[in-house]
N, C-alpha and C. Protein backbone atom coordinates (compact mmCIF):
# COMPACT_ATOMS: atom_id res chain seq x y z
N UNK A 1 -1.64 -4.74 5.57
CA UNK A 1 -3.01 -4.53 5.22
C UNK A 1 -3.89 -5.62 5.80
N UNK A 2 -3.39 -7.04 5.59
CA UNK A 2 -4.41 -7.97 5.97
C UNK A 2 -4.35 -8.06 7.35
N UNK A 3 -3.64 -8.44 8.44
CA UNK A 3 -3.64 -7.54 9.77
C UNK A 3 -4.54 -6.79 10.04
N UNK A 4 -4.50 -5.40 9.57
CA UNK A 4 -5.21 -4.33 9.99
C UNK A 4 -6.52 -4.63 9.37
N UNK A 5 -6.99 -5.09 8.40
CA UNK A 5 -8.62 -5.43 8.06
C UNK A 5 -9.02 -6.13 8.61
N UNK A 6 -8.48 -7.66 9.09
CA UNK A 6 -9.00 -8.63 9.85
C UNK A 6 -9.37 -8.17 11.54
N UNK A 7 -8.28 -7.04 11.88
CA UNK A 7 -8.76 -6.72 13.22
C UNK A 7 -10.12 -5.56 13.22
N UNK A 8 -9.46 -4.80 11.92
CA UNK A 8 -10.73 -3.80 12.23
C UNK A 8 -12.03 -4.03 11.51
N UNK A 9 -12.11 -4.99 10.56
CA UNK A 9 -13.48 -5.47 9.50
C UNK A 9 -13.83 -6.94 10.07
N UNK A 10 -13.04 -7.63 10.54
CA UNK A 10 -13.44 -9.23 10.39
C UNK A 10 -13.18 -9.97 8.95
N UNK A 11 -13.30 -11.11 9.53
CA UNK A 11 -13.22 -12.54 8.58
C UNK A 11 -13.46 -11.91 7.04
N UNK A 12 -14.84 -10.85 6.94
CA UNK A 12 -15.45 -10.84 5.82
C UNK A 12 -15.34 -9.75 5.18
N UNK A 13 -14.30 -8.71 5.23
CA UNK A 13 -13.76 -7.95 4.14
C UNK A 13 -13.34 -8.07 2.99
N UNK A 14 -13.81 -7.24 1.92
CA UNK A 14 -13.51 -7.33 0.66
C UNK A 14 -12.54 -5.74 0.53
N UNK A 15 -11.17 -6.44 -0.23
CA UNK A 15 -9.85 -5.74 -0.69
C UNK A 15 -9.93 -5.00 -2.20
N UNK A 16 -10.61 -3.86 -2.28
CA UNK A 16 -10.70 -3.17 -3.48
C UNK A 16 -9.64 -2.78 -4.02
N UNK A 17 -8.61 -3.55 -5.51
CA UNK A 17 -7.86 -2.72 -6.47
C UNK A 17 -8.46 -2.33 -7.28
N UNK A 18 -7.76 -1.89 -8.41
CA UNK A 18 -8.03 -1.84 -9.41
C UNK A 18 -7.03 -2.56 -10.59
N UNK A 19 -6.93 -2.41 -11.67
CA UNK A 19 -6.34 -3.26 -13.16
C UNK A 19 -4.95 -3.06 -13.10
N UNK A 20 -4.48 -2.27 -12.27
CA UNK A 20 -3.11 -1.80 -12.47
C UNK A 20 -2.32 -3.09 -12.47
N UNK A 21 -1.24 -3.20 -13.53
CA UNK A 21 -0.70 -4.82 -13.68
C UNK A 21 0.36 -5.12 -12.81
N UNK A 22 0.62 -4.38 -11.84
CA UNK A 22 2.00 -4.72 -10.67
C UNK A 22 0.38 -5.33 -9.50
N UNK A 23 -0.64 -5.22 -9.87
CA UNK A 23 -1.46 -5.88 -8.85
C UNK A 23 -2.19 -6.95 -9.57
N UNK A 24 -2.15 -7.14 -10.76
CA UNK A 24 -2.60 -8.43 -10.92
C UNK A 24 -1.67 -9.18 -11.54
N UNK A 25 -0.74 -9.27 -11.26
CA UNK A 25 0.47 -9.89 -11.00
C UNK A 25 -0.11 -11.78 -11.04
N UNK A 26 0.92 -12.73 -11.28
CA UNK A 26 0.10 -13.97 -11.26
C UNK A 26 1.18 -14.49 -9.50
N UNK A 27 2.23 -13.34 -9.30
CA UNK A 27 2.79 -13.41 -7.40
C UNK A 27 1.72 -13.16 -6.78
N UNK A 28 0.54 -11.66 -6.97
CA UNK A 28 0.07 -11.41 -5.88
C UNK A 28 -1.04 -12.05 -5.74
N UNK A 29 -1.34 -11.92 -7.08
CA UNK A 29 -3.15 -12.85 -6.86
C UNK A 29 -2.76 -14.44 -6.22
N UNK A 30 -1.70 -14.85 -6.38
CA UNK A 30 -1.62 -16.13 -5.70
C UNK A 30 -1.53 -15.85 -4.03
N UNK A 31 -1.43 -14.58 -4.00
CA UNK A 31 -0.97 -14.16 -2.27
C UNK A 31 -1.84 -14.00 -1.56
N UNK A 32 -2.60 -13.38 -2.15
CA UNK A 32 -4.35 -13.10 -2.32
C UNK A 32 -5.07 -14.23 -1.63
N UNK A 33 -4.57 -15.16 -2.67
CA UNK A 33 -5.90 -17.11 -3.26
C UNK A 33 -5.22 -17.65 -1.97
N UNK A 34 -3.83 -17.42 -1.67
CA UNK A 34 -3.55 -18.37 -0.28
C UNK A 34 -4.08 -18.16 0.63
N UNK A 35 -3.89 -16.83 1.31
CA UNK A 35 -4.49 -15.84 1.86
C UNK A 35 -5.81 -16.07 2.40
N UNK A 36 -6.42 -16.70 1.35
CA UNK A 36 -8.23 -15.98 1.02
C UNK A 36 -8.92 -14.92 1.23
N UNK A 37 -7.90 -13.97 0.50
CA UNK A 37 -8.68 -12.87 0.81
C UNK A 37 -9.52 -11.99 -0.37
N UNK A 38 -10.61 -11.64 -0.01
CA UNK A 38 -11.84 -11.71 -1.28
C UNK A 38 -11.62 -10.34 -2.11
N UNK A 39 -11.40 -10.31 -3.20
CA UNK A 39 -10.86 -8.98 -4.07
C UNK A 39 -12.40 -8.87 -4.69
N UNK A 40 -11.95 -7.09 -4.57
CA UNK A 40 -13.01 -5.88 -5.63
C UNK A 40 -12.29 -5.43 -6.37
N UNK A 41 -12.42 -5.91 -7.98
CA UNK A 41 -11.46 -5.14 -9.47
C UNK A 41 -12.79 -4.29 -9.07
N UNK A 42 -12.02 -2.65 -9.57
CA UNK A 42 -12.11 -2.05 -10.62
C UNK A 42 -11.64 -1.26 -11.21
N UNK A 43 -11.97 -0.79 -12.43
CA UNK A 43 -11.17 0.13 -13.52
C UNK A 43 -10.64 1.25 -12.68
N UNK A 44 -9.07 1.18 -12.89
CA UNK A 44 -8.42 2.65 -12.59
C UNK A 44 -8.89 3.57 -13.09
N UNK A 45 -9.55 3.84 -14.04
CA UNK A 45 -10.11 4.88 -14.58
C UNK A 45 -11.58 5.18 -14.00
N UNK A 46 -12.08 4.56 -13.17
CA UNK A 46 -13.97 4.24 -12.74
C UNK A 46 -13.76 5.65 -11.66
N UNK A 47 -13.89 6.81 -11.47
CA UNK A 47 -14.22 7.68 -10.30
C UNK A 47 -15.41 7.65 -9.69
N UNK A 48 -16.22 6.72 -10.31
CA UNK A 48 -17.63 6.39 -9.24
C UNK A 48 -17.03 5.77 -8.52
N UNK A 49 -16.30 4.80 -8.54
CA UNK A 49 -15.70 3.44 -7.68
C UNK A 49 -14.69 3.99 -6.76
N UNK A 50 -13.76 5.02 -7.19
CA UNK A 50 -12.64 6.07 -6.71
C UNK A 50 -12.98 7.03 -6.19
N UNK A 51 -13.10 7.12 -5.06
CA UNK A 51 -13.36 8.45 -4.25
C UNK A 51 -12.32 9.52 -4.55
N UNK A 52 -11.15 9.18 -4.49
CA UNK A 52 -9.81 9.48 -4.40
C UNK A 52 -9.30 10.69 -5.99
N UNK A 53 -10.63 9.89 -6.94
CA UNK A 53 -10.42 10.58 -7.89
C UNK A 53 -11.07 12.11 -8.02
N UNK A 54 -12.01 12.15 -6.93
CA UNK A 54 -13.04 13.37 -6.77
C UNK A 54 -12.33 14.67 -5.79
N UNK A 55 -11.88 13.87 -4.80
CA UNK A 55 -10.99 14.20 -4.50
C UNK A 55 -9.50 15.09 -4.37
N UNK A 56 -8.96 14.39 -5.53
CA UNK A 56 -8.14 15.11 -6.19
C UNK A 56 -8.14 16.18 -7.20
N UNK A 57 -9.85 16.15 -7.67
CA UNK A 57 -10.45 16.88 -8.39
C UNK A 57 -10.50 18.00 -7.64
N UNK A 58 -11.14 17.73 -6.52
CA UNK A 58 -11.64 19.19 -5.92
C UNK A 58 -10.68 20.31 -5.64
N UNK A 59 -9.17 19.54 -4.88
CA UNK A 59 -7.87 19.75 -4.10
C UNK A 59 -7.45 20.78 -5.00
N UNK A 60 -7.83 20.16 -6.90
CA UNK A 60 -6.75 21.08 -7.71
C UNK A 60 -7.66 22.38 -7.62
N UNK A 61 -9.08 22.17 -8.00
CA UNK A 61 -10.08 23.16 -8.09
C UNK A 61 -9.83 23.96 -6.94
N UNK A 62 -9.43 23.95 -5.85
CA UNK A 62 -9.76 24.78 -4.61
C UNK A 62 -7.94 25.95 -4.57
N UNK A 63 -7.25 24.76 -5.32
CA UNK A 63 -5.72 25.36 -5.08
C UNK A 63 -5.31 26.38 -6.33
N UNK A 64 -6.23 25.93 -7.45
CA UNK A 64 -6.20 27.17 -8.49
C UNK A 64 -5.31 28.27 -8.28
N UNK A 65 -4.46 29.05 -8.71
CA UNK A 65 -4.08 30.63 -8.65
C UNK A 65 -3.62 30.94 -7.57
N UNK A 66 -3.27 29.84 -6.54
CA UNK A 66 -2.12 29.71 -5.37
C UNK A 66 -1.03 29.59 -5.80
N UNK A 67 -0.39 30.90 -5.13
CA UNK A 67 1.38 30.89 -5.41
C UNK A 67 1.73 30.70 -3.78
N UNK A 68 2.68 29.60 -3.58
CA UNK A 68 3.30 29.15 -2.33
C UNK A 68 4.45 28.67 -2.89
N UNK A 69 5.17 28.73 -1.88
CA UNK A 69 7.14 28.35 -1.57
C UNK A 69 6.74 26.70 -0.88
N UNK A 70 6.02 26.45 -0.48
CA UNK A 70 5.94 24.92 0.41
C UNK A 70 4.24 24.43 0.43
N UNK A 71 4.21 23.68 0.98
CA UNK A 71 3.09 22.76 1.39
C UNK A 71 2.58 23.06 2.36
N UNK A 72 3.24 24.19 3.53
CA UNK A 72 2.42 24.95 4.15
C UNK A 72 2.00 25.66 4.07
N UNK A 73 2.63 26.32 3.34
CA UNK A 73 1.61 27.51 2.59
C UNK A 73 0.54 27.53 2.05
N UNK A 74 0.16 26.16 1.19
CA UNK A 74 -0.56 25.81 0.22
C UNK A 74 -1.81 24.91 0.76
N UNK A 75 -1.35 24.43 2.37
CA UNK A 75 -2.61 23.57 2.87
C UNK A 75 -3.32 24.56 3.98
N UNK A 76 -2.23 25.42 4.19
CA UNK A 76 -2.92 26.29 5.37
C UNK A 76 -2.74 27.96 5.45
C-alpha cells in the first residue's frame, strides 16, 4: 500500500481505516508512526465516509430475484 500511494499520491496522502481492532492494533499504529504515514479513522459503520457501503447496497438492490448457478451468470 505505502509503495503504491507514495508513487501515485506523493509525500502527502492520507490512509483512511476505520475502528476495526486488527487495525488499531498498538503493532500497526506503531507501523503507521514509524512510517509516518498520516491516518483517516472512521466509524465502520459511517456510509457517508464508505462508499463501499452504498455500493453494496445498490449490487444487492439490482441482484434481487436473480436465480444463477455462478457469478457469471449473476454479473452478466
Amino acid at each position: 500500500m505505502r509503495p503504491y500511494a507514495r508513487n501515485s499520491f506523493g509525500r502527502g496522502f492520507i490512509f483512511q481505516q476505520d475502528d476495526d481492532p486488527k487495525h488499531r492494533s498498538k503493532l500497526i499504529q506503531n507501523w503507521f508512526s514509524r512510517r509516518h504515514v498520516t491516518l483517516l479513522f472512521c466509524s465502520s459503520q459511517s456510509p457517508d465516509l464508505n462508499i463501499n457501503e452504498g455500493i453494496w447496497a445498490e449490487l444487492e438492490r439490482r441482484l434481487v430475484g436473480r436465480n444463477t448457478r455462478n457469478a457469471d451468470e449473476k454479473f452478466f
